[in-house]
Protein backbone atom coordinates (compact mmCIF):
# COMPACT_ATOMS: atom_id res chain seq x y z
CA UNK A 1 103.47 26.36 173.15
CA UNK A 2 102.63 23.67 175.50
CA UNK A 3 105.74 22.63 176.27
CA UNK A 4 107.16 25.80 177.08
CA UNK A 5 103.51 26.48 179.28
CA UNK A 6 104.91 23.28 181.43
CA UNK A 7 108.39 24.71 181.16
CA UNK A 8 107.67 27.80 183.08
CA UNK A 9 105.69 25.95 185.78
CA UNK A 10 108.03 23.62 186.13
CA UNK A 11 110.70 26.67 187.29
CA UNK A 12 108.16 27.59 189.87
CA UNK A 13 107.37 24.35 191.30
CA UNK A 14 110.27 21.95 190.86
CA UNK A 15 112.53 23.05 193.92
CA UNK A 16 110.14 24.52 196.31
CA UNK A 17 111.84 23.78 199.81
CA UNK A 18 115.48 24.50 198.23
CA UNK A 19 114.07 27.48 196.17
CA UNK A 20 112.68 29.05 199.40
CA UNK A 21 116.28 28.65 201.70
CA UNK A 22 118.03 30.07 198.34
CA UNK A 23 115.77 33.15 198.70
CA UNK A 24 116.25 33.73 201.81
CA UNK A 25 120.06 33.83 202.07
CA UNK A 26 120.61 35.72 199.14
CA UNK A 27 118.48 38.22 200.28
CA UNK A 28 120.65 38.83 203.33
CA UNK A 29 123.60 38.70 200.98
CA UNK A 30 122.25 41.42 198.90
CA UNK A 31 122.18 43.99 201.62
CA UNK A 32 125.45 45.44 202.60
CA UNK A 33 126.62 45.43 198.99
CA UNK A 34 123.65 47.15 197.43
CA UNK A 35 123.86 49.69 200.79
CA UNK A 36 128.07 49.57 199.81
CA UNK A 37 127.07 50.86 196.21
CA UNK A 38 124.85 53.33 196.53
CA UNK A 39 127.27 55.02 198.96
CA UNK A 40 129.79 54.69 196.23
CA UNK A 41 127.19 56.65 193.79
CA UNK A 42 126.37 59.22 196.74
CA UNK A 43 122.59 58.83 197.27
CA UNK A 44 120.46 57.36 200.00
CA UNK A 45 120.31 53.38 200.47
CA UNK A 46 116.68 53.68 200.71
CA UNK A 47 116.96 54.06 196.28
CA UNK A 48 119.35 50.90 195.94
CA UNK A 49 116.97 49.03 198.03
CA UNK A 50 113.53 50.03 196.22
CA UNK A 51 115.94 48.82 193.32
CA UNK A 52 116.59 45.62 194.07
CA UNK A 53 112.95 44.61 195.47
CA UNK A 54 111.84 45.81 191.92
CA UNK A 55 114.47 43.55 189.94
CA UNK A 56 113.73 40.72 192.38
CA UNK A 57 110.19 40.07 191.71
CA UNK A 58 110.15 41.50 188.21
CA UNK A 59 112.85 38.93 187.35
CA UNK A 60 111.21 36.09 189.06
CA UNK A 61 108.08 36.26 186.40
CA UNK A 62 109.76 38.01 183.72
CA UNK A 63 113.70 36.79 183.79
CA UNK A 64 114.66 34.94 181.19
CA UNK A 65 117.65 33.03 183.78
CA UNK A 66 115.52 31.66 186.56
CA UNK A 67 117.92 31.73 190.22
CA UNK A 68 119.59 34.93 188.76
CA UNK A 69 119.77 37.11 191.64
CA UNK A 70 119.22 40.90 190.38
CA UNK A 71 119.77 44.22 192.34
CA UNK A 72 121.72 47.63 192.30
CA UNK A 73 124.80 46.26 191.13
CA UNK A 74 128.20 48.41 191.71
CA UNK A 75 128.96 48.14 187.67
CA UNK A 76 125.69 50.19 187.57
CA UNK A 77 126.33 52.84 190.39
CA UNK A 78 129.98 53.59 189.07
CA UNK A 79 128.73 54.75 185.81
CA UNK A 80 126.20 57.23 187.36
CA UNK A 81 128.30 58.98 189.85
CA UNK A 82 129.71 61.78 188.16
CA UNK A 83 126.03 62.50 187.15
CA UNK A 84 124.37 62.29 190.01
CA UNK A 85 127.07 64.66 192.07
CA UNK A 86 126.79 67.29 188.92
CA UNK A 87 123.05 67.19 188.28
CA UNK A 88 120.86 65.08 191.02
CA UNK A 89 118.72 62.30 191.69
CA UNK A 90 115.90 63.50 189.12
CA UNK A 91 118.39 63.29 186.16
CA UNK A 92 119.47 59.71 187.82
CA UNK A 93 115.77 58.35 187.65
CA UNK A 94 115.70 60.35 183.81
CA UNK A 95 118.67 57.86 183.04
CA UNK A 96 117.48 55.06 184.59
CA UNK A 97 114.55 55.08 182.66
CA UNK A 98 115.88 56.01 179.24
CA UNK A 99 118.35 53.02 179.87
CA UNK A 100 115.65 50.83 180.76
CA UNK A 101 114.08 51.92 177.53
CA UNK A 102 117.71 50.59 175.37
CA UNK A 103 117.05 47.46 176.80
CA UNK A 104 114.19 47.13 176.07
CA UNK A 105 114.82 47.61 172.10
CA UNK A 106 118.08 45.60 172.70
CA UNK A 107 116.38 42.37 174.22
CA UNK A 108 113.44 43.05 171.43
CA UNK A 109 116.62 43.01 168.87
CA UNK A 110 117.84 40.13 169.86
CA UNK A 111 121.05 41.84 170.84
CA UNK A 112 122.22 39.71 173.49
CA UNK A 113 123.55 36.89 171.45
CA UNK A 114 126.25 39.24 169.70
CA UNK A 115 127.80 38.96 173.85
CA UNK A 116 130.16 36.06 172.02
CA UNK A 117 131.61 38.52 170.01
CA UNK A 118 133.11 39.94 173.26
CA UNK A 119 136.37 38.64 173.61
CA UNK A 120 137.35 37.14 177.06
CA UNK A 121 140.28 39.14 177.58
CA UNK A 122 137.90 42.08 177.70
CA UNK A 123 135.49 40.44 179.69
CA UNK A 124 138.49 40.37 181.89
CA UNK A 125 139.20 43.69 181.93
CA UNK A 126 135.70 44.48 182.71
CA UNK A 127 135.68 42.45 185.76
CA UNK A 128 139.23 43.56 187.13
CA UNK A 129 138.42 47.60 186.27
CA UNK A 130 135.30 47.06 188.28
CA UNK A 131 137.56 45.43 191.45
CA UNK A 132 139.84 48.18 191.42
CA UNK A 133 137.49 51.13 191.21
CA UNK A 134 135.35 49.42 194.18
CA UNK A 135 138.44 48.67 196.38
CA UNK A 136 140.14 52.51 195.71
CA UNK A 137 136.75 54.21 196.41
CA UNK A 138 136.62 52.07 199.76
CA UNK A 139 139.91 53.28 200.69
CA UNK A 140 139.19 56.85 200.03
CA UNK A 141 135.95 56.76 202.69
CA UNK A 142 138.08 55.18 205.02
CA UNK A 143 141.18 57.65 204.91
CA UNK A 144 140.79 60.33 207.47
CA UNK A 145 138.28 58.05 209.36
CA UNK A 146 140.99 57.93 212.22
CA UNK A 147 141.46 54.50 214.39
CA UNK A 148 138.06 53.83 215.29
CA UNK A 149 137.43 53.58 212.00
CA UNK A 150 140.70 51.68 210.75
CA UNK A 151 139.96 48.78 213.40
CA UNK A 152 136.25 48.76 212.57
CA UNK A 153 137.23 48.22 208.72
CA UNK A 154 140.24 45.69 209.44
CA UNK A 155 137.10 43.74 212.14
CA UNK A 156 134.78 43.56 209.28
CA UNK A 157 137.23 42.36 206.91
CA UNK A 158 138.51 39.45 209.43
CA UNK A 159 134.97 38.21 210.23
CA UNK A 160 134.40 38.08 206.73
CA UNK A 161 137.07 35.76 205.81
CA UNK A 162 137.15 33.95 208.91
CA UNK A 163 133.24 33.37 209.85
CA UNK A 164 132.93 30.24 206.80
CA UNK A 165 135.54 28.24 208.76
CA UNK A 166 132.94 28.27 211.37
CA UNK A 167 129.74 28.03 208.63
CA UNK A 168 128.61 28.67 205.21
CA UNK A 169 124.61 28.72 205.92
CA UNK A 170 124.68 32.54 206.93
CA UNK A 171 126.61 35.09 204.77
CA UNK A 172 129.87 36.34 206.53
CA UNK A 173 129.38 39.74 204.75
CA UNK A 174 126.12 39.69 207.10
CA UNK A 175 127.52 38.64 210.03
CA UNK A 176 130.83 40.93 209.72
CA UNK A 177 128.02 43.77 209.63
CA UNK A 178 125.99 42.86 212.73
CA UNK A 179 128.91 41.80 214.75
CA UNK A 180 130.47 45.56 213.92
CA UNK A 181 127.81 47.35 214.40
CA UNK A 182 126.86 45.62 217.67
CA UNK A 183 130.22 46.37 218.88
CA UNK A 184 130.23 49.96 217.99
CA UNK A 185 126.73 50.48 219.63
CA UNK A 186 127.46 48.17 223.10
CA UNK A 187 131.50 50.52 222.99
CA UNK A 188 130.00 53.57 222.59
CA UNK A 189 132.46 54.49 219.67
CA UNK A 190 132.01 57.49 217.85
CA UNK A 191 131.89 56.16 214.11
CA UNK A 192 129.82 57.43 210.65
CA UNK A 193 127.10 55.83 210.47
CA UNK A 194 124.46 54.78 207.43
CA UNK A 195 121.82 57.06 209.13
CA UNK A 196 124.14 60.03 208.89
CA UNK A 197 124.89 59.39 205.24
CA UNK A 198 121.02 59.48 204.66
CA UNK A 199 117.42 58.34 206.47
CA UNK A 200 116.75 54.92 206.27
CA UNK A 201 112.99 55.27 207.66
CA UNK A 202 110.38 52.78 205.52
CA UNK A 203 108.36 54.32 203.63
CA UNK A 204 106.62 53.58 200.23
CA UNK A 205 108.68 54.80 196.99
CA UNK A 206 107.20 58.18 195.36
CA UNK A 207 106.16 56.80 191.70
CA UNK A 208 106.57 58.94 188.71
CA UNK A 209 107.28 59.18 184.92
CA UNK A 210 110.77 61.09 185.29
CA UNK A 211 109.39 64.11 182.90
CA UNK A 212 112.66 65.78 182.63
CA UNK A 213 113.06 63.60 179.59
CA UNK A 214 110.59 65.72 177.94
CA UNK A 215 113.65 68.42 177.72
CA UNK A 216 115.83 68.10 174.92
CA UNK A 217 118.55 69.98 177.56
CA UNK A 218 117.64 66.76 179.49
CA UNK A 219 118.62 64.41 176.58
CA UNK A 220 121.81 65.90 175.78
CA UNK A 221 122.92 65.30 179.78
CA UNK A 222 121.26 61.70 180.47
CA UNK A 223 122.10 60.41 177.32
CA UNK A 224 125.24 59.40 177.21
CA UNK A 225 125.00 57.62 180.89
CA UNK A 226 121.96 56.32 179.62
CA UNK A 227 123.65 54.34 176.63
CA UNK A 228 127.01 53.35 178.87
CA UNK A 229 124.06 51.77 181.63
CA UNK A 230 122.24 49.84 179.23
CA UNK A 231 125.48 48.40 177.79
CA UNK A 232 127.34 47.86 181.13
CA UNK A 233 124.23 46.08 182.72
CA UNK A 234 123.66 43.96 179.61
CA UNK A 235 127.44 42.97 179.98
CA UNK A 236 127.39 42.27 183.63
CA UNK A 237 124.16 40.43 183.24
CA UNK A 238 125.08 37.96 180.76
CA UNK A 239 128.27 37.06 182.53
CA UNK A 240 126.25 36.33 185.57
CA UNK A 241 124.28 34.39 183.20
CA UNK A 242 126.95 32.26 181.73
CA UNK A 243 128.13 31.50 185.50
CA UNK A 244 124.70 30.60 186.44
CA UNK A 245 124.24 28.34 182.82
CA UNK A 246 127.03 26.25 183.96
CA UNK A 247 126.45 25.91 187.85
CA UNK A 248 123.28 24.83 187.28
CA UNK A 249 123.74 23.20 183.45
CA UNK A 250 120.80 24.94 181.85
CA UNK A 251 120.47 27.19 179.79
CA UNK A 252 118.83 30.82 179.58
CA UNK A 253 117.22 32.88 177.62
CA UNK A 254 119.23 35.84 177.06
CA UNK A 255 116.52 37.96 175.28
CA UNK A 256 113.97 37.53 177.27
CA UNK A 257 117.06 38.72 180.05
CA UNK A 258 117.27 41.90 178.34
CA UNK A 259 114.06 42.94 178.32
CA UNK A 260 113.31 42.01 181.66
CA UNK A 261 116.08 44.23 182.61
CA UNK A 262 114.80 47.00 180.46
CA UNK A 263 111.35 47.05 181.96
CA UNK A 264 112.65 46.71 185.49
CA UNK A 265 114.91 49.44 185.16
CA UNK A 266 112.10 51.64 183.47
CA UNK A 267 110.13 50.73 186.49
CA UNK A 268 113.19 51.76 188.92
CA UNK A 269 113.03 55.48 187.06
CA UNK A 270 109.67 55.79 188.00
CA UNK A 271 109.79 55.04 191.58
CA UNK A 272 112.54 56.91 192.36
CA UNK A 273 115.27 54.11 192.26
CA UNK A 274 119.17 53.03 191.19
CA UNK A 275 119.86 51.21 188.09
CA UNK A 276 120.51 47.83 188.13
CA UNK A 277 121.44 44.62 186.58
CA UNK A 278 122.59 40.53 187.45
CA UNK A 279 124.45 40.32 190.44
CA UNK A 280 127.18 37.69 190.23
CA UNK A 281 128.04 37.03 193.94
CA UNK A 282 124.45 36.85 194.73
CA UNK A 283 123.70 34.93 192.26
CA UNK A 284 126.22 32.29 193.10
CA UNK A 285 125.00 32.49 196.98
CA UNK A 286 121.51 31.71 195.76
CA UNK A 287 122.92 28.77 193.78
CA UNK A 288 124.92 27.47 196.26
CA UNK A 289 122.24 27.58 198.92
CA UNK A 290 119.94 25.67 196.60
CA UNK A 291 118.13 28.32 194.22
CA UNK A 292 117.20 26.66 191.21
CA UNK A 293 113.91 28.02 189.64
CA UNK A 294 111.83 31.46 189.77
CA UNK A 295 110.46 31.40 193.90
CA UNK A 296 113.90 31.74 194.55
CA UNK A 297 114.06 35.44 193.62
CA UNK A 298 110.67 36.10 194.66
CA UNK A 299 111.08 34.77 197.92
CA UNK A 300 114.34 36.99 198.16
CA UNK A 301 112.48 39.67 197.19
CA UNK A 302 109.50 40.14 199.66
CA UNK A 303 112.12 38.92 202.21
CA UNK A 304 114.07 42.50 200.95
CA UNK A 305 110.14 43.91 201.71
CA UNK A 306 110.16 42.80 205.06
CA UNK A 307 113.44 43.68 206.40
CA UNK A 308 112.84 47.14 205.49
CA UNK A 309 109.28 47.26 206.87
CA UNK A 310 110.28 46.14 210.15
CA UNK A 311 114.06 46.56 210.50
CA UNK A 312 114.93 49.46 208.42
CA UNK A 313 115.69 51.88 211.61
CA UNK A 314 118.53 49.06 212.55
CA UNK A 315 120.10 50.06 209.43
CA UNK A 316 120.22 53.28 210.40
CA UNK A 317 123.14 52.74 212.84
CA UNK A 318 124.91 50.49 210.93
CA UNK A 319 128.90 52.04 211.03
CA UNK A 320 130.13 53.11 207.58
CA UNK A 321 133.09 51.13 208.40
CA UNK A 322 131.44 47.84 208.19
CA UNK A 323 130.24 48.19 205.23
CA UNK A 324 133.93 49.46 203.81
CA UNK A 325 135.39 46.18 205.07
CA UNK A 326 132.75 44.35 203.34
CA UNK A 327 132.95 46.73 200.04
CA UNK A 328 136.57 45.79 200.45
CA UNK A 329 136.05 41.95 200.47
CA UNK A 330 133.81 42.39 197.59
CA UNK A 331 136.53 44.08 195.42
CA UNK A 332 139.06 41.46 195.83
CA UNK A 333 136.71 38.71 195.47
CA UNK A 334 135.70 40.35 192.11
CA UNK A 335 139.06 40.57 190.68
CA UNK A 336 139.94 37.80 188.58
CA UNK A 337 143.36 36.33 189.73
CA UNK A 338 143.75 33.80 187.66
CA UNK A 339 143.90 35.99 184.79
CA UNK A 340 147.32 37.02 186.32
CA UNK A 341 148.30 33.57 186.70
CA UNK A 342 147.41 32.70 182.89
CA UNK A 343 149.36 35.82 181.57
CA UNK A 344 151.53 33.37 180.59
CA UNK A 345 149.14 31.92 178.04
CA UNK A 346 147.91 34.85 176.08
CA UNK A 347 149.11 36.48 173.13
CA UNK A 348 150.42 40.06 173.70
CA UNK A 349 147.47 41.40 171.72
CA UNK A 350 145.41 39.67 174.49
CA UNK A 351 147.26 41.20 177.43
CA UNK A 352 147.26 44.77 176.30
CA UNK A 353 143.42 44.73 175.46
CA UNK A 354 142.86 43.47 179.09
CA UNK A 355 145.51 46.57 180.27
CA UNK A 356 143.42 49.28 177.80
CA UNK A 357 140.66 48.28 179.46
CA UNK A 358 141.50 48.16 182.71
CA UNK A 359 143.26 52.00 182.18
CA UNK A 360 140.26 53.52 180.32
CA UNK A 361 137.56 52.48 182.68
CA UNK A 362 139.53 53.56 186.09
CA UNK A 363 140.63 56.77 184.08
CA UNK A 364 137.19 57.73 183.04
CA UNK A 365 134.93 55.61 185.63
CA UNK A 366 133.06 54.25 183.29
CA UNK A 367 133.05 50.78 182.35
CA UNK A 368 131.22 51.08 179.00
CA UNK A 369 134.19 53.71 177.41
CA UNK A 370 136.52 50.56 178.69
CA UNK A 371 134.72 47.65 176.95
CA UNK A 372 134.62 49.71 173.88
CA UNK A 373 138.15 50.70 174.01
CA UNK A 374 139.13 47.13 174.66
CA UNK A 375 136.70 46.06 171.35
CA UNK A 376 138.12 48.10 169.17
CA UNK A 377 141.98 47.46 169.73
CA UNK A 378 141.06 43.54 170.09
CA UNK A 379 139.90 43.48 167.14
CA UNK A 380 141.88 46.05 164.93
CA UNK A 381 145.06 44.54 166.20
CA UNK A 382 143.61 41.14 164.60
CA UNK A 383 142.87 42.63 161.50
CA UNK A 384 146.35 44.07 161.52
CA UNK A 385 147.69 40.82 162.33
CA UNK A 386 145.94 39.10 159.05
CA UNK A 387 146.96 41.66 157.07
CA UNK A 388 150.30 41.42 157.61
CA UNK A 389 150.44 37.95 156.92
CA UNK A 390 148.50 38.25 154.21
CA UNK A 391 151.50 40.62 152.57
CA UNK A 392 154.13 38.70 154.00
């Protein structure tokens, strides 16, 4: 007991200095992709953004992968779409909640260690599904935008590729966003704009137990979203932990992951928020920028607290298109190309469980029907394989 007492103090005060610059990049780097995703899922930023405060100072006491940068992740908002267009926001924070609530049981379970049963060919699939529906739904905003928008959208996506030739200590997704918006506010262009897509005025999230869940009606609607988000963020978050174990060379606690993500997201139904889960760019730009232990997250997250306290009417006219070439950045960074270059190097089996995967989730927009599609044809074609040299 004692030496996991000094353990945990140890993540809080071993990398203070380092800890503290970590924070503060990252939470600039969360910004225009949590803004980018709740557009995707067709609700105000304001409910991404109570999001991710919540899962960065939850995670920061209760995490069990200290530096692991959590928000409103895209995985997340793609599964909730179709709900939230058919039914509302209340029936969002209903799933949200119940979700949280899966988690909950599946980090008390001890769930998260059955993530090696997951094959990496459909871990592959995951990732590559998720790239694809990002970059097509970043298209569709843009068509019909006309040329303002077009060169807005090709700007953003320049700066953002060309700004780390210049430096890496500020995020180019950040600057490709101020540098657009500046120039569509000093031009005068008539562009979309975040504020017209929703308010972005500060103001304290309205807290409440989502009581719709005491409808069985309710139930029947949330549920199924609610299962596909607590499976999908469990996924997503123990990647991001695996990438974190092995930038840093620790190791994590994936239980205690769980549940922290099941009690953060139960939180985020109750004040009115997205769902959410491990962020894997972010938590790679924490990393990188010297994150190491718990203050990391926690300084990212009252940073989040004070950007919209004081800045959140500068989001306001922030151009859709900036965040579209940023969105668009983000989808081809999350693609994994060098599962193309390895194709070579699987086994058929392999290759179509990746493509089954890939088809279901962009057919159905929903990652979880995808893993589970890819899970069971992995593994029945390899029963069917040993079979059939057991006969032969």
């Amino acid at each position: 007991m004692n030496s996991l007492m000094k353990n945990e103090i140890s993540q809080w005060r071993d990398n203070p200095k380092d800890d503290f610059l970590g924070g503060l990049v990252s939470a600039f780097s969360v910004i225009p992709e949590v803004v980018g995703f709740t557009i995707i899922a067709g609700v105000n930023p304001m409910l991404g953004l109570y999001t991710s405060v919540a899962f960065l100072i939850l995670s920061a006491f209760l995490g069990g992968r200290p530096a692991m940068v959590s928000a409103g992740a895209g995985s997340m908002a793609l599964v909730v779409v179709a709900l939230i267009a058919e039914y509302g926001t209340e029936y969002l924070f209903a799933a949200v909640f119940l979700a949280g609530i899966f988690q909950l049981i599946m980090g008390l379970c001890k769930v998260g260690r059955l993530i090696k049963y997951i094959p990496q060919c459909v871990m592959t699939g995951f990732v590559d599904s998720l790239a694809i529906i990002i970059f097509v739904s970043q298209i569709k905003n843009a068509l019909g935008g006309g040329l303002t928008m077009y060169a807005l959208v090709a700007a953003g996506i320049v700066i953002v590729y060309l700004f780390p030739r210049i430096t890496k200590a500020v995020p180019s997704t950040l600057i490709a966003i101020i540098v657009v918006t500046a120039a569509s506010v000093f031009l005068g262009l008539t562009t979309t704009s975040i504020g017209d897509m929703g308010n972005m005025t500060a103001a304290l999230p309205d807290v409440h137990l989502p009581t719709l869940l005491l409808s069985l009606e309710t139930w029947k609607i949330v549920l199924p979203y609610s299962i596909s988000l607590a499976f999908v963020g469990l996924i997503e978050t123990l990647l991001t932990q695996q990438v974190v174990d092995q930038m840093t060379e620790t190791t994590s606690d994936t239980n205690r992951e769980s549940c922290s993500q099941g009690i953060t997201n139960m939180v985020c139904g109750c004040i009115g928020g997205m769902p959410g889960c491990a962020m894997i760019g972010q938590a790679i730009v924490n990393v990188k920028s010297g994150g190491r232990g718990r203050l990391s997250t926690l300084v990212a997250g009252v940073m989040l607290i004070a950007v919209l306290g004081f800045g959140s009417g500068l989001l306001n006219i922030i151009p859709l298109a900036a965040l579209i070439g940023v969105m668009i950045t983000v989808s081809i960074a999350t693609f994994d190309w060098d599962s193309l270059r390895s194709l070579k190097d699987q086994s058929p089996l392999e290759i179509l469980t990746t493509l089954l995967t890939v088809v279901i989730v962009v057919a159905t927009n929903n990652l979880a029907y995808g893993v589970a599609a890819g899970l069971a044809l992995y593994y029945a074609g390899g029963f069917a394989a040993k079979a059939f040299v057991r006969a032969s």
